[in-house]
C-alpha atoms as a PDB file:
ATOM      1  CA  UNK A   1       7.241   9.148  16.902  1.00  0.00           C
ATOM      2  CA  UNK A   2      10.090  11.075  15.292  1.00  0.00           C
ATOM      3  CA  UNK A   3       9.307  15.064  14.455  1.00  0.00           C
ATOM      4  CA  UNK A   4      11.437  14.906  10.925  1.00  0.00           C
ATOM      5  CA  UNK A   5      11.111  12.883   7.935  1.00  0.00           C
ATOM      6  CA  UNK A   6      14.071  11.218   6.081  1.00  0.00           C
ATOM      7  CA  UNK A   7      12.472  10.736   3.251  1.00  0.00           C
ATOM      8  CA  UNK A   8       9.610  12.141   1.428  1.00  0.00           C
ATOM      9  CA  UNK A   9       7.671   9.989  -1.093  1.00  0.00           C
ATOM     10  CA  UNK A  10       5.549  12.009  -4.136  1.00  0.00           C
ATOM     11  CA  UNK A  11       2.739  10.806  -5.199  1.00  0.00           C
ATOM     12  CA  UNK A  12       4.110  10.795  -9.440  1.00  0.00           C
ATOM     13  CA  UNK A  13       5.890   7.791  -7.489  1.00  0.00           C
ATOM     14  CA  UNK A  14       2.959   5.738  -6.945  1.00  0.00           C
ATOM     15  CA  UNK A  15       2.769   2.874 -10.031  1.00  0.00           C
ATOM     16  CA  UNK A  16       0.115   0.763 -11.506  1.00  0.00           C
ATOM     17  CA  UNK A  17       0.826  -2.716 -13.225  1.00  0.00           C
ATOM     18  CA  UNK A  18      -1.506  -4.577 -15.728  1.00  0.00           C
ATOM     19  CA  UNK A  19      -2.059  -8.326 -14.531  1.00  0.00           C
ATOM     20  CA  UNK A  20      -4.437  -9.024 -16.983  1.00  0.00           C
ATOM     21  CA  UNK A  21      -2.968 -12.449 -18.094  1.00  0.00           C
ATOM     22  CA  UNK A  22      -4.212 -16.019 -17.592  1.00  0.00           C
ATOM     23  CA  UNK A  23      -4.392 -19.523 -18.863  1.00  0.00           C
ATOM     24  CA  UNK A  24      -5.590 -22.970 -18.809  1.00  0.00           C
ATOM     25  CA  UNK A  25      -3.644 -25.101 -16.857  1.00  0.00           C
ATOM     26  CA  UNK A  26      -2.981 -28.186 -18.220  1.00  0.00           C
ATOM     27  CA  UNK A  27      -5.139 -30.106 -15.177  1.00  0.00           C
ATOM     28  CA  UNK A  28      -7.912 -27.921 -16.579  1.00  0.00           C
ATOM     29  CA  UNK A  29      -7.843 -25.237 -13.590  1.00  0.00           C
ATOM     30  CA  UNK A  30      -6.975 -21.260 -14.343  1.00  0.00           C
ATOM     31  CA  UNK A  31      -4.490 -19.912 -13.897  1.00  0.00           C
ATOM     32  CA  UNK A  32      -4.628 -15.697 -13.111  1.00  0.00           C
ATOM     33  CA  UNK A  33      -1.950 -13.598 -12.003  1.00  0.00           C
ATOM     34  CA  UNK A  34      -2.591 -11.479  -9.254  1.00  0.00           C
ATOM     35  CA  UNK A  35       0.122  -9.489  -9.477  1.00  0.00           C
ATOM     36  CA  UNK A  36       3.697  -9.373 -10.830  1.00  0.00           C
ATOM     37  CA  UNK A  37       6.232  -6.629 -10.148  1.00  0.00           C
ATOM     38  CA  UNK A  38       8.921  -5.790 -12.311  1.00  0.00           C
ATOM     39  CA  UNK A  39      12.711  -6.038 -11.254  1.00  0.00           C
ATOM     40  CA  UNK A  40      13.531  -2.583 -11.181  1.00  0.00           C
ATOM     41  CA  UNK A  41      10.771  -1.647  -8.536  1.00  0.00           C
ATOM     42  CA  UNK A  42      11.056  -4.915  -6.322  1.00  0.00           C
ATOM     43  CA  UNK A  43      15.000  -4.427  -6.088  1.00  0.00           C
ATOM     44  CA  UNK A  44      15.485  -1.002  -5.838  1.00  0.00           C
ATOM     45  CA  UNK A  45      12.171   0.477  -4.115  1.00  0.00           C
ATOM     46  CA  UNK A  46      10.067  -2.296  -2.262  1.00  0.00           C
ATOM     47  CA  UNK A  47      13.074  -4.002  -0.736  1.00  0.00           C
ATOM     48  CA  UNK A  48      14.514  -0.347   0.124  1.00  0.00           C
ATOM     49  CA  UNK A  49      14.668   0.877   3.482  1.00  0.00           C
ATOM     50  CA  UNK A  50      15.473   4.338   5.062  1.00  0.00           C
ATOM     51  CA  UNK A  51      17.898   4.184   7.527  1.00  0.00           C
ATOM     52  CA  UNK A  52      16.663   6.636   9.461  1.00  0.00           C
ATOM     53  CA  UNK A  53      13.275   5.620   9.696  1.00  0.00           C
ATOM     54  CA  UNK A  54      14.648   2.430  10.841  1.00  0.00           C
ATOM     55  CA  UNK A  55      16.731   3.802  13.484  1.00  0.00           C
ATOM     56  CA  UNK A  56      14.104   4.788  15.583  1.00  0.00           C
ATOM     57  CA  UNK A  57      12.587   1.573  16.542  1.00  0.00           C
ATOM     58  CA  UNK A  58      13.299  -0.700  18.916  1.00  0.00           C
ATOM     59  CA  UNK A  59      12.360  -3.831  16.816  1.00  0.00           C
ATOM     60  CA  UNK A  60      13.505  -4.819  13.156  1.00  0.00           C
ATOM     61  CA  UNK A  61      10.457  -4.609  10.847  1.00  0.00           C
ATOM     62  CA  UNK A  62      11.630  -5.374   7.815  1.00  0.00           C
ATOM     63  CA  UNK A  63      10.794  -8.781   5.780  1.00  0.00           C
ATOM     64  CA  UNK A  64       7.407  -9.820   3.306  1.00  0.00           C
ATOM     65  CA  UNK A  65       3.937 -10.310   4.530  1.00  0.00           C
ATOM     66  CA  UNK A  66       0.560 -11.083   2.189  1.00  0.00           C
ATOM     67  CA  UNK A  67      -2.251 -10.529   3.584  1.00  0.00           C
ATOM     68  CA  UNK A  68      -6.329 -10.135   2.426  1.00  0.00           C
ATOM     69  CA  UNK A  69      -9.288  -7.831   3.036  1.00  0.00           C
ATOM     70  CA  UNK A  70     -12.595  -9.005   2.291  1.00  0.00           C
ATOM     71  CA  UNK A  71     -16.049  -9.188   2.060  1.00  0.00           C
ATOM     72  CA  UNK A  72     -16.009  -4.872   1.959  1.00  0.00           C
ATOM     73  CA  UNK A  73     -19.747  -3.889   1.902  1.00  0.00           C
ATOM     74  CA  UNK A  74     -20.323  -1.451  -1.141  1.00  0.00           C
ATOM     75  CA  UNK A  75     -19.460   2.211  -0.231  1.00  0.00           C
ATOM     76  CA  UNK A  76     -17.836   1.094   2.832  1.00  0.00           C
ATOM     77  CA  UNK A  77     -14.574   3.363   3.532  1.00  0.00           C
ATOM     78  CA  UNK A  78     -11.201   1.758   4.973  1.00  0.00           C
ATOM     79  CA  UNK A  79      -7.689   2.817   5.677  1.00  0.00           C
ATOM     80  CA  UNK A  80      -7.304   6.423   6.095  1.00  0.00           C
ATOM     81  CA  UNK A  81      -4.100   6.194   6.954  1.00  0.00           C
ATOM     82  CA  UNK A  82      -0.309   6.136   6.192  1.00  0.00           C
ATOM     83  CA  UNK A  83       3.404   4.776   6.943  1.00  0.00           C
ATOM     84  CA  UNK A  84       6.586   5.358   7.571  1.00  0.00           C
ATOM     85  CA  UNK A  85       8.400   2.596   6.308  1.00  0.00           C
ATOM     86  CA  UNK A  86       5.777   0.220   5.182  1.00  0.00           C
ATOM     87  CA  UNK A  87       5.206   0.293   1.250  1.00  0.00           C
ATOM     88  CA  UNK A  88       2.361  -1.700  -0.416  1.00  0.00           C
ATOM     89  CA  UNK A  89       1.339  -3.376  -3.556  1.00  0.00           C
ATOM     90  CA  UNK A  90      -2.326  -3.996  -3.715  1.00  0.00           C
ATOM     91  CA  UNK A  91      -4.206  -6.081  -6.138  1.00  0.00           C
ATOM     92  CA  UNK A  92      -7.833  -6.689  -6.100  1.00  0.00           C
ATOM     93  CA  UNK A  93      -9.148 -10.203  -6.728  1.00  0.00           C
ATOM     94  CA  UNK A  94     -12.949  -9.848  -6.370  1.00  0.00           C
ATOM     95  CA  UNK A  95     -15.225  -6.552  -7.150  1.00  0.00           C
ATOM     96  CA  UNK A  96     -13.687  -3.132  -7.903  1.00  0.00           C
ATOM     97  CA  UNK A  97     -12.271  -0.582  -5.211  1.00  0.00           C
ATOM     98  CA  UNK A  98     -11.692   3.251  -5.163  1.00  0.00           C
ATOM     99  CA  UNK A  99      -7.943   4.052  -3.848  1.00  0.00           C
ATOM    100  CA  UNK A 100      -7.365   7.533  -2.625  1.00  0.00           C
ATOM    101  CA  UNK A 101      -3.672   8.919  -2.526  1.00  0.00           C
ATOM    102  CA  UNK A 102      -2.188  11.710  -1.026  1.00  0.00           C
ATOM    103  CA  UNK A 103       1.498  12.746  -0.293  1.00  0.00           C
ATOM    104  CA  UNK A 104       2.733  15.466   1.876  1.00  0.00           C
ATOM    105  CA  UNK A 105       3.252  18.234  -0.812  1.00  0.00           C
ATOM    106  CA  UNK A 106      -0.911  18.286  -1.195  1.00  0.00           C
ATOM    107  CA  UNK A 107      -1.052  16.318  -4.433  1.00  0.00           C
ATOM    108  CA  UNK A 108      -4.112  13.720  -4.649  1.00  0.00           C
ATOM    109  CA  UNK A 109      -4.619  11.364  -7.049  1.00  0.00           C
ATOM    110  CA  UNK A 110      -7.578   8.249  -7.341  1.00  0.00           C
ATOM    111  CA  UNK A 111      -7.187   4.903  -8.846  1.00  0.00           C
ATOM    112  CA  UNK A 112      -9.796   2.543  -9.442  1.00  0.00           C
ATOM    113  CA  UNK A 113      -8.963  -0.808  -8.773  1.00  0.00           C
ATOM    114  CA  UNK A 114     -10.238  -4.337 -10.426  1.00  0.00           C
ATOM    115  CA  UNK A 115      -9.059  -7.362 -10.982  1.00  0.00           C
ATOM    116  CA  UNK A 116      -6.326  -7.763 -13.168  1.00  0.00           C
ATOM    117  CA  UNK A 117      -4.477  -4.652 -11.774  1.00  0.00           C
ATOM    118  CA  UNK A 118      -2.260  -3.776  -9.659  1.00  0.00           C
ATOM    119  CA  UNK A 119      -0.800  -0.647  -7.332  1.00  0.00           C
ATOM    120  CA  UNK A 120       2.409   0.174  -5.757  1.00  0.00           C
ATOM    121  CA  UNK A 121       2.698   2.756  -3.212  1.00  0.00           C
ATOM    122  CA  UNK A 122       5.471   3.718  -1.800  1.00  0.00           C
ATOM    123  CA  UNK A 123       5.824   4.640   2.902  1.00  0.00           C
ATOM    124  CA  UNK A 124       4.486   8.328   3.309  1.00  0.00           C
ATOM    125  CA  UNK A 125       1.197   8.345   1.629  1.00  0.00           C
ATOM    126  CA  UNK A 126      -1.907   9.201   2.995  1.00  0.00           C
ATOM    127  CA  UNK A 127      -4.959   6.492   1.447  1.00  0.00           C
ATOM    128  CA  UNK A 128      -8.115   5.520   2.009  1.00  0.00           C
ATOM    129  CA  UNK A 129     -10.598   2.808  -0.166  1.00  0.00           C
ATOM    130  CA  UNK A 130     -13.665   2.748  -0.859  1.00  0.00           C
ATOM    131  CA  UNK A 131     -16.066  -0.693  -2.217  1.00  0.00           C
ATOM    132  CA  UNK A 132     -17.607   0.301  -5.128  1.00  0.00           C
ATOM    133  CA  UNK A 133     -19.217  -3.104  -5.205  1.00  0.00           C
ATOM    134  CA  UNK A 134     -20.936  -5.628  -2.625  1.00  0.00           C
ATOM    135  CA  UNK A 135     -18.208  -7.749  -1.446  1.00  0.00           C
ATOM    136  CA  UNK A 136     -14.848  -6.829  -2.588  1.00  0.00           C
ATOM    137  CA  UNK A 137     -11.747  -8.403  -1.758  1.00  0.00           C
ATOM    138  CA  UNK A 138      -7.874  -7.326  -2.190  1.00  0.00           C
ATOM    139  CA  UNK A 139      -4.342  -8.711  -1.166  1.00  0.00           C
ATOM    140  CA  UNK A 140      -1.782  -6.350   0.251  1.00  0.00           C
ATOM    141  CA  UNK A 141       1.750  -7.072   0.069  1.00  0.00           C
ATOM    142  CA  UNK A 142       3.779  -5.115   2.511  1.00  0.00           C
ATOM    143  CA  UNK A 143       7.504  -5.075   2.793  1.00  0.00           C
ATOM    144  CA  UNK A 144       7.236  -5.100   7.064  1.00  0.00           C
ATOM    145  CA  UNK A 145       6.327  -7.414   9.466  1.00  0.00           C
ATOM    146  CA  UNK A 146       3.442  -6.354  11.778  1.00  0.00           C
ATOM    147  CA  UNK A 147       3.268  -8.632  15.283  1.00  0.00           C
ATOM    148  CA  UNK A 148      -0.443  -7.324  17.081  1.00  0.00           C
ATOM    149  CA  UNK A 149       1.047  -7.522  20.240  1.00  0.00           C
ATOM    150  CA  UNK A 150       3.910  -5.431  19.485  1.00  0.00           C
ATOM    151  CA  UNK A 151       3.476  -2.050  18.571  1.00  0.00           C
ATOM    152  CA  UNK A 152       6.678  -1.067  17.957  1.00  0.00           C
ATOM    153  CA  UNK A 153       6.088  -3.032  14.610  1.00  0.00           C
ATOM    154  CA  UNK A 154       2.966  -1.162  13.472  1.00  0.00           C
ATOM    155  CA  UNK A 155       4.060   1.350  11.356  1.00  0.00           C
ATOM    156  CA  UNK A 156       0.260   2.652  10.947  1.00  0.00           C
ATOM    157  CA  UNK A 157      -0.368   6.482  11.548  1.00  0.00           C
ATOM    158  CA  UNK A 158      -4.062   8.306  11.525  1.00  0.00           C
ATOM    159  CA  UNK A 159      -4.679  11.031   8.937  1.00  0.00           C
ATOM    160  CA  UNK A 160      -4.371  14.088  11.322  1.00  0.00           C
ATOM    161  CA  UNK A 161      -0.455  13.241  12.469  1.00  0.00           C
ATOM    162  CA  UNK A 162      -0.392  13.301   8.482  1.00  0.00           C
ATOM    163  CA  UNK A 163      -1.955  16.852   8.127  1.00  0.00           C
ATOM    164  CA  UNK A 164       0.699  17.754  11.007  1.00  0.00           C
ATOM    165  CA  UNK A 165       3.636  17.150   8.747  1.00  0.00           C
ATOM    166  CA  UNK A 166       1.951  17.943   5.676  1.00  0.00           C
ATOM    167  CA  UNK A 167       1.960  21.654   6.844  1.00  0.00           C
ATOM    168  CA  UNK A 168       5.750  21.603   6.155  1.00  0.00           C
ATOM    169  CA  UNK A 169       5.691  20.806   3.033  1.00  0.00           C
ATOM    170  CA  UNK A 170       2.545  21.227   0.823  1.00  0.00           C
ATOM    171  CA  UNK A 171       2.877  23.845  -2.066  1.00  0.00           C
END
Protein backbone atom coordinates (compact mmCIF):
# COMPACT_ATOMS: atom_id res chain seq x y z
CA UNK A 1 0.00 0.00 0.00
CA UNK A 2 1.14 3.50 -0.92
CA UNK A 3 2.29 5.91 2.25
CA UNK A 4 0.62 9.26 0.52
CA UNK A 5 -2.75 10.07 -0.54
CA UNK A 6 -3.63 11.82 -3.87
CA UNK A 7 -6.64 12.78 -2.97
CA UNK A 8 -8.50 13.48 0.12
CA UNK A 9 -12.33 13.14 0.20
CA UNK A 10 -14.41 15.37 3.12
CA UNK A 11 -17.07 14.14 4.48
CA UNK A 12 -19.52 17.71 3.43
CA UNK A 13 -18.90 15.54 0.13
CA UNK A 14 -20.91 12.67 1.03
CA UNK A 15 -24.73 13.15 -0.68
CA UNK A 16 -28.10 11.77 -0.03
CA UNK A 17 -30.85 11.38 -2.82
CA UNK A 18 -34.69 11.01 -2.25
CA UNK A 19 -36.05 7.86 -4.26
CA UNK A 20 -39.26 8.07 -2.90
CA UNK A 21 -41.21 7.65 -6.24
CA UNK A 22 -43.29 4.76 -7.60
CA UNK A 23 -46.14 3.63 -9.73
CA UNK A 24 -48.46 1.14 -11.05
CA UNK A 25 -47.30 -0.48 -13.91
CA UNK A 26 -49.61 -0.92 -16.42
CA UNK A 27 -49.40 -5.09 -16.01
CA UNK A 28 -50.51 -4.21 -12.49
CA UNK A 29 -46.91 -4.78 -10.80
CA UNK A 30 -44.96 -1.66 -8.89
CA UNK A 31 -42.81 -0.07 -9.91
CA UNK A 32 -40.08 1.63 -7.07
CA UNK A 33 -36.97 3.26 -7.75
CA UNK A 34 -34.16 2.22 -5.89
CA UNK A 35 -32.05 4.74 -6.67
CA UNK A 36 -31.35 7.40 -9.32
CA UNK A 37 -28.27 9.62 -9.47
CA UNK A 38 -28.18 12.83 -10.98
CA UNK A 39 -25.84 13.73 -14.03
CA UNK A 40 -23.60 15.96 -12.42
CA UNK A 41 -22.44 13.36 -9.70
CA UNK A 42 -22.44 10.16 -12.04
CA UNK A 43 -20.24 12.10 -14.73
CA UNK A 44 -18.04 14.03 -12.88
CA UNK A 45 -17.50 12.11 -9.39
CA UNK A 46 -18.58 8.32 -9.58
CA UNK A 47 -17.03 7.72 -12.98
CA UNK A 48 -13.83 9.81 -11.71
CA UNK A 49 -10.70 8.22 -11.03
CA UNK A 50 -7.37 9.40 -9.40
CA UNK A 51 -4.58 8.74 -11.34
CA UNK A 52 -2.45 8.17 -8.81
CA UNK A 53 -4.34 5.87 -6.89
CA UNK A 54 -4.58 3.96 -10.00
CA UNK A 55 -1.02 3.86 -10.70
CA UNK A 56 -0.17 1.72 -8.05
CA UNK A 57 -1.86 -1.42 -8.98
CA UNK A 58 -1.03 -3.98 -10.99
CA UNK A 59 -4.61 -4.69 -12.31
CA UNK A 60 -7.26 -2.16 -13.82
CA UNK A 61 -10.18 -1.86 -11.36
CA UNK A 62 -12.24 0.37 -12.76
CA UNK A 63 -15.88 -0.48 -14.33
CA UNK A 64 -19.74 -0.92 -12.42
CA UNK A 65 -20.67 -3.65 -10.09
CA UNK A 66 -24.29 -4.03 -8.02
CA UNK A 67 -24.25 -6.00 -5.52
CA UNK A 68 -26.71 -6.88 -2.16
CA UNK A 69 -26.39 -7.42 1.59
CA UNK A 70 -29.03 -9.09 3.35
CA UNK A 71 -30.84 -10.64 5.86
CA UNK A 72 -28.62 -8.17 8.63
CA UNK A 73 -29.82 -9.34 12.11
CA UNK A 74 -30.99 -6.16 14.12
CA UNK A 75 -28.01 -4.37 15.84
CA UNK A 76 -25.66 -6.35 13.88
CA UNK A 77 -22.49 -4.07 12.86
CA UNK A 78 -20.79 -4.38 9.26
CA UNK A 79 -18.14 -2.65 7.27
CA UNK A 80 -15.76 -0.78 9.31
CA UNK A 81 -13.83 -0.01 6.72
CA UNK A 82 -12.70 2.25 3.79
CA UNK A 83 -11.21 2.72 0.08
CA UNK A 84 -9.02 4.08 -1.96
CA UNK A 85 -10.57 4.29 -5.14
CA UNK A 86 -13.82 2.54 -4.68
CA UNK A 87 -16.87 5.04 -4.20
CA UNK A 88 -20.40 3.78 -3.32
CA UNK A 89 -24.00 4.56 -3.63
CA UNK A 90 -26.09 2.62 -1.24
CA UNK A 91 -29.79 2.28 -1.16
CA UNK A 92 -31.71 0.23 1.21
CA UNK A 93 -34.61 -1.88 -0.06
CA UNK A 94 -35.87 -3.71 3.06
CA UNK A 95 -35.72 -2.42 6.93
CA UNK A 96 -33.76 0.70 7.97
CA UNK A 97 -29.84 0.90 8.55
CA UNK A 98 -27.52 3.24 10.59
CA UNK A 99 -24.47 4.51 8.25
CA UNK A 100 -21.49 5.85 10.07
CA UNK A 101 -19.02 8.26 8.15
CA UNK A 102 -15.80 9.45 8.83
CA UNK A 103 -13.07 11.23 6.69
CA UNK A 104 -9.52 11.79 7.51
CA UNK A 105 -9.76 15.42 8.91
CA UNK A 106 -11.88 13.77 12.11
CA UNK A 107 -15.31 14.87 10.94
CA UNK A 108 -18.22 12.17 11.59
CA UNK A 109 -21.42 12.30 10.45
CA UNK A 110 -24.60 9.41 10.69
CA UNK A 111 -27.28 8.80 8.22
CA UNK A 112 -30.13 6.70 8.68
CA UNK A 113 -31.04 4.78 5.88
CA UNK A 114 -34.67 3.40 4.56
CA UNK A 115 -36.14 2.67 1.70
CA UNK A 116 -36.69 5.24 -0.64
CA UNK A 117 -33.21 6.84 -0.03
CA UNK A 118 -30.23 6.89 -1.15
CA UNK A 119 -26.25 7.68 -0.24
CA UNK A 120 -23.24 8.53 -2.15
CA UNK A 121 -19.91 8.32 -0.70
CA UNK A 122 -17.14 9.16 -2.19
CA UNK A 123 -13.10 6.57 -1.85
CA UNK A 124 -11.46 7.69 1.55
CA UNK A 125 -14.14 7.33 4.07
CA UNK A 126 -14.10 5.41 6.99
CA UNK A 127 -18.02 3.57 7.56
CA UNK A 128 -19.55 1.18 9.34
CA UNK A 129 -23.66 0.04 9.47
CA UNK A 130 -25.57 -0.94 11.77
CA UNK A 131 -29.45 -3.01 11.37
CA UNK A 132 -31.71 -1.16 13.19
CA UNK A 133 -34.29 -3.73 12.21
CA UNK A 134 -34.54 -7.71 11.89
CA UNK A 135 -33.58 -8.42 8.43
CA UNK A 136 -32.41 -5.56 6.47
CA UNK A 137 -31.25 -5.55 3.09
CA UNK A 138 -29.25 -2.86 0.83
CA UNK A 139 -27.65 -2.68 -2.76
CA UNK A 140 -24.24 -1.17 -3.17
CA UNK A 141 -23.16 0.20 -6.33
CA UNK A 142 -19.46 0.53 -6.61
CA UNK A 143 -17.56 2.09 -9.42
CA UNK A 144 -14.61 -1.01 -9.23
CA UNK A 145 -14.51 -4.37 -10.04
CA UNK A 146 -13.58 -6.73 -7.15
CA UNK A 147 -12.34 -10.50 -8.49
CA UNK A 148 -12.02 -12.76 -4.81
CA UNK A 149 -9.18 -14.36 -6.07
CA UNK A 150 -7.33 -11.35 -6.90
CA UNK A 151 -6.40 -9.06 -4.38
CA UNK A 152 -4.89 -6.61 -6.18
CA UNK A 153 -8.60 -5.64 -7.01
CA UNK A 154 -9.84 -5.28 -3.42
CA UNK A 155 -9.54 -1.92 -2.63
CA UNK A 156 -10.86 -2.69 1.11
CA UNK A 157 -8.69 -1.30 4.07
CA UNK A 158 -9.40 -2.00 8.06
CA UNK A 159 -10.10 1.00 10.29
CA UNK A 160 -6.63 1.17 12.04
CA UNK A 161 -4.49 1.74 8.51
CA UNK A 162 -7.30 4.56 8.50
CA UNK A 163 -6.39 6.03 11.99
CA UNK A 164 -2.64 5.77 10.55
CA UNK A 165 -3.27 8.37 7.92
CA UNK A 166 -5.82 10.15 9.72
CA UNK A 167 -3.02 11.39 12.11
CA UNK A 168 -1.84 13.60 9.19
CA UNK A 169 -4.53 15.30 8.72
CA UNK A 170 -7.32 15.60 11.38
CA UNK A 171 -7.87 19.20 12.82
Amino acid sequence: MKKTIQHISSIKEIQLFENRRSWETKSGGKLRIIFALPSPVLQSEFLHYTPGELSGLSVDIRGLRLYSVSDLPKKKMGGNEWHRIRQEVISVTDGKVKWTCEDLFGEQMEYLLEPGVSLWMPSLILHRYEAQEERNKFLVLANTLFLPDNPATHDTYRAEMFREFQKKYKK
